[in-house]
C-alpha atoms as a PDB file:
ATOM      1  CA  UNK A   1       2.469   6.431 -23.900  1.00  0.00           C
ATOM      2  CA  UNK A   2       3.962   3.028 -23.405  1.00  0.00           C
ATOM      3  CA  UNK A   3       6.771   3.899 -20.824  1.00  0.00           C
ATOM      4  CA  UNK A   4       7.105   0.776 -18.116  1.00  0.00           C
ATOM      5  CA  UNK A   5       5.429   2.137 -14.742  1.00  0.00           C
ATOM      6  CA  UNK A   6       6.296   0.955 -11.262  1.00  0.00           C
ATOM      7  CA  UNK A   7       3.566   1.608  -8.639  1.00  0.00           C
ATOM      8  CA  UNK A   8       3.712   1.519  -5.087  1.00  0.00           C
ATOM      9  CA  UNK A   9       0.736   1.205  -2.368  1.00  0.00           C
ATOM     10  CA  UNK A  10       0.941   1.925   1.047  1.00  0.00           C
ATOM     11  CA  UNK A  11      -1.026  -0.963   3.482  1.00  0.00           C
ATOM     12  CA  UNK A  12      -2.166   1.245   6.411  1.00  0.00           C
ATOM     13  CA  UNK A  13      -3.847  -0.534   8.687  1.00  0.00           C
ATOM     14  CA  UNK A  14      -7.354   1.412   9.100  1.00  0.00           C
ATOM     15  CA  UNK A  15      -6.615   3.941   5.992  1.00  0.00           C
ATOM     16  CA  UNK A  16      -5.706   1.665   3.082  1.00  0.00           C
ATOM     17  CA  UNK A  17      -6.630  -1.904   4.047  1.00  0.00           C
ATOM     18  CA  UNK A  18     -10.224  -2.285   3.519  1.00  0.00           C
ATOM     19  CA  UNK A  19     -10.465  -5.411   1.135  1.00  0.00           C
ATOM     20  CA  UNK A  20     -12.866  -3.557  -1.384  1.00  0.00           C
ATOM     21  CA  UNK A  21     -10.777  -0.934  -1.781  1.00  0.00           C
ATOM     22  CA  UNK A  22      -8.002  -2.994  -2.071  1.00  0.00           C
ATOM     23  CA  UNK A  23      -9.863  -4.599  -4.920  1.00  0.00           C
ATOM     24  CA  UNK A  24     -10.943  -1.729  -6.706  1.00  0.00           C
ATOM     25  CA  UNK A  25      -7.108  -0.114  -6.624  1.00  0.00           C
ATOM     26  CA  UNK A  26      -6.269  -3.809  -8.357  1.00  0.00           C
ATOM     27  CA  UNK A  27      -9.257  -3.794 -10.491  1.00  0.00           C
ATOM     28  CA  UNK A  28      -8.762  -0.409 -11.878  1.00  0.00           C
ATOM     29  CA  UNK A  29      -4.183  -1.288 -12.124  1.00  0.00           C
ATOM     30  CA  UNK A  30      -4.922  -4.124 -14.191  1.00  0.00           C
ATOM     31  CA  UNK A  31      -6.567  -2.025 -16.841  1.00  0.00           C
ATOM     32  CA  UNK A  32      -2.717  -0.412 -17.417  1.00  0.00           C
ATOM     33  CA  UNK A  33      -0.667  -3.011 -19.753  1.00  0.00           C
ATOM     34  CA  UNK A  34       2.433  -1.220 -19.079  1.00  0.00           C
ATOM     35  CA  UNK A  35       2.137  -1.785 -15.751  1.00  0.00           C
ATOM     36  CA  UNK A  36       5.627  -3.652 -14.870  1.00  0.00           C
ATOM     37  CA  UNK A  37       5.763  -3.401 -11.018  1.00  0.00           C
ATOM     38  CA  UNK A  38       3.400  -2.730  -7.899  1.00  0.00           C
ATOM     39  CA  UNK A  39       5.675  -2.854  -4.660  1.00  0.00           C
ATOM     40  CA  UNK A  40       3.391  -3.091  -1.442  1.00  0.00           C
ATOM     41  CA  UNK A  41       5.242  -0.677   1.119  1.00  0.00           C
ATOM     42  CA  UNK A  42       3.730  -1.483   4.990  1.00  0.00           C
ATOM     43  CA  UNK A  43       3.191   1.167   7.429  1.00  0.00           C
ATOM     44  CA  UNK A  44       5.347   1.644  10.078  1.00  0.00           C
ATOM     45  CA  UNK A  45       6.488   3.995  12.887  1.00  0.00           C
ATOM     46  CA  UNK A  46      10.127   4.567  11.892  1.00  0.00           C
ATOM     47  CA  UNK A  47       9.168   8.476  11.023  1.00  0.00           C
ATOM     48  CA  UNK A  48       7.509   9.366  14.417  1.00  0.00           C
ATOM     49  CA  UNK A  49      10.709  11.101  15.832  1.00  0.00           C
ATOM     50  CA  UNK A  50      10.827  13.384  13.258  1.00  0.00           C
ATOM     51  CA  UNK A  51       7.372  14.785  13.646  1.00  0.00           C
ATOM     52  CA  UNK A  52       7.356  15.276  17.404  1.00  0.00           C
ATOM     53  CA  UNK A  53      11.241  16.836  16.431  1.00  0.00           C
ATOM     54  CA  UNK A  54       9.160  19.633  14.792  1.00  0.00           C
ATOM     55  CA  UNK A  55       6.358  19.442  17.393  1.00  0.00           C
ATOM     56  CA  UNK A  56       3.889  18.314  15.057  1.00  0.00           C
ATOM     57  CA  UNK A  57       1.545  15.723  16.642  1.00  0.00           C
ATOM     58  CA  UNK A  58       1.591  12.653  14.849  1.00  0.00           C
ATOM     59  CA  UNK A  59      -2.171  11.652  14.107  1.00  0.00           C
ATOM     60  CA  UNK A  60      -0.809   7.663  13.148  1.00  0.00           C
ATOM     61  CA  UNK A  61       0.549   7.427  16.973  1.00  0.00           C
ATOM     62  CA  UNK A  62      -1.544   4.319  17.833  1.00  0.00           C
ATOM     63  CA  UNK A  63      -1.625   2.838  14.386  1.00  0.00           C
ATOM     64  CA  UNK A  64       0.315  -0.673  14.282  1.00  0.00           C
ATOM     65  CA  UNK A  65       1.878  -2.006  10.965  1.00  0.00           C
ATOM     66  CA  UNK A  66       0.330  -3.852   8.886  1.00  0.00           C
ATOM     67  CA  UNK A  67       0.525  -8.040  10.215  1.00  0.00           C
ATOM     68  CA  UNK A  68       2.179 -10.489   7.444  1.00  0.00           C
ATOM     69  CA  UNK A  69      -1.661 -11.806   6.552  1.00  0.00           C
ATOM     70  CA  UNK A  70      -2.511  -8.365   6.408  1.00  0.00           C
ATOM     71  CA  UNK A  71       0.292  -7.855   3.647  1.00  0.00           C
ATOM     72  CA  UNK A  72      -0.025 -11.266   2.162  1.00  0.00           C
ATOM     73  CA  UNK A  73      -3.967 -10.697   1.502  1.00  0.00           C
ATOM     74  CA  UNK A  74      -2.933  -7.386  -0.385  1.00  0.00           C
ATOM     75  CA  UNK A  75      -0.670  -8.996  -2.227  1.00  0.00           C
ATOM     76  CA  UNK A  76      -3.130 -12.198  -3.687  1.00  0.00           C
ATOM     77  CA  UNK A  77      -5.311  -9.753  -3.988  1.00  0.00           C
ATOM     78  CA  UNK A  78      -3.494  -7.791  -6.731  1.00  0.00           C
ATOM     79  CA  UNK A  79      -2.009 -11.131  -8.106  1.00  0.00           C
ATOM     80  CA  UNK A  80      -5.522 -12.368  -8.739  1.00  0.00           C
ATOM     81  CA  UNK A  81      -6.072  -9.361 -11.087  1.00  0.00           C
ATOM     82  CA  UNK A  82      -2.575 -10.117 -12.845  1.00  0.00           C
ATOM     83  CA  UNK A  83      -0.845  -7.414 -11.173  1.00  0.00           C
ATOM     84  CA  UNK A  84       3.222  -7.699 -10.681  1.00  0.00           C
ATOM     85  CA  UNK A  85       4.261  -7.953  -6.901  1.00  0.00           C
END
């Protein structure tokens, strides 16, 4: 199937940040030729209301966004394996 395919990764700091695994996500991407689009989406805290709302606890509480070096690094890295950004 040849359809066009937009991805999207999530930078969380301390989840999805490590470089290797950043690499590998890239590595394994650029193997897709109909790959038109990869859209990094940082972290943030914009959703925390809603889970203490439903008196959930919210287990990303002390986790910052992603800094603009952090995002920046993603993104050479997937450009350095051809990716889209």
């Amino acid at each position: 199937m040849k359809k066009p395919v937009w991805l999207r990764y999530v930078l969380v700091p301390q989840f999805t940040d490590e470089e290797q695994d950043l690499h590998d996500w890239a590595k394994y991407v650029s193997l897709f030729p109909n790959v038109e689009r990869v859209d990094i989406l940082p972290f943030h805290q914009m959703g925390i209301h809603k889970w203490e709302q439903m008196g959930q606890d919210y287990k990303l509480a002390d986790i910052q966004p992603p800094s603009n070096s952090d995002i920046l690094k993603a993104e050479n890295i997937f450009k350095s394996y051809g990716l889209p950004i």
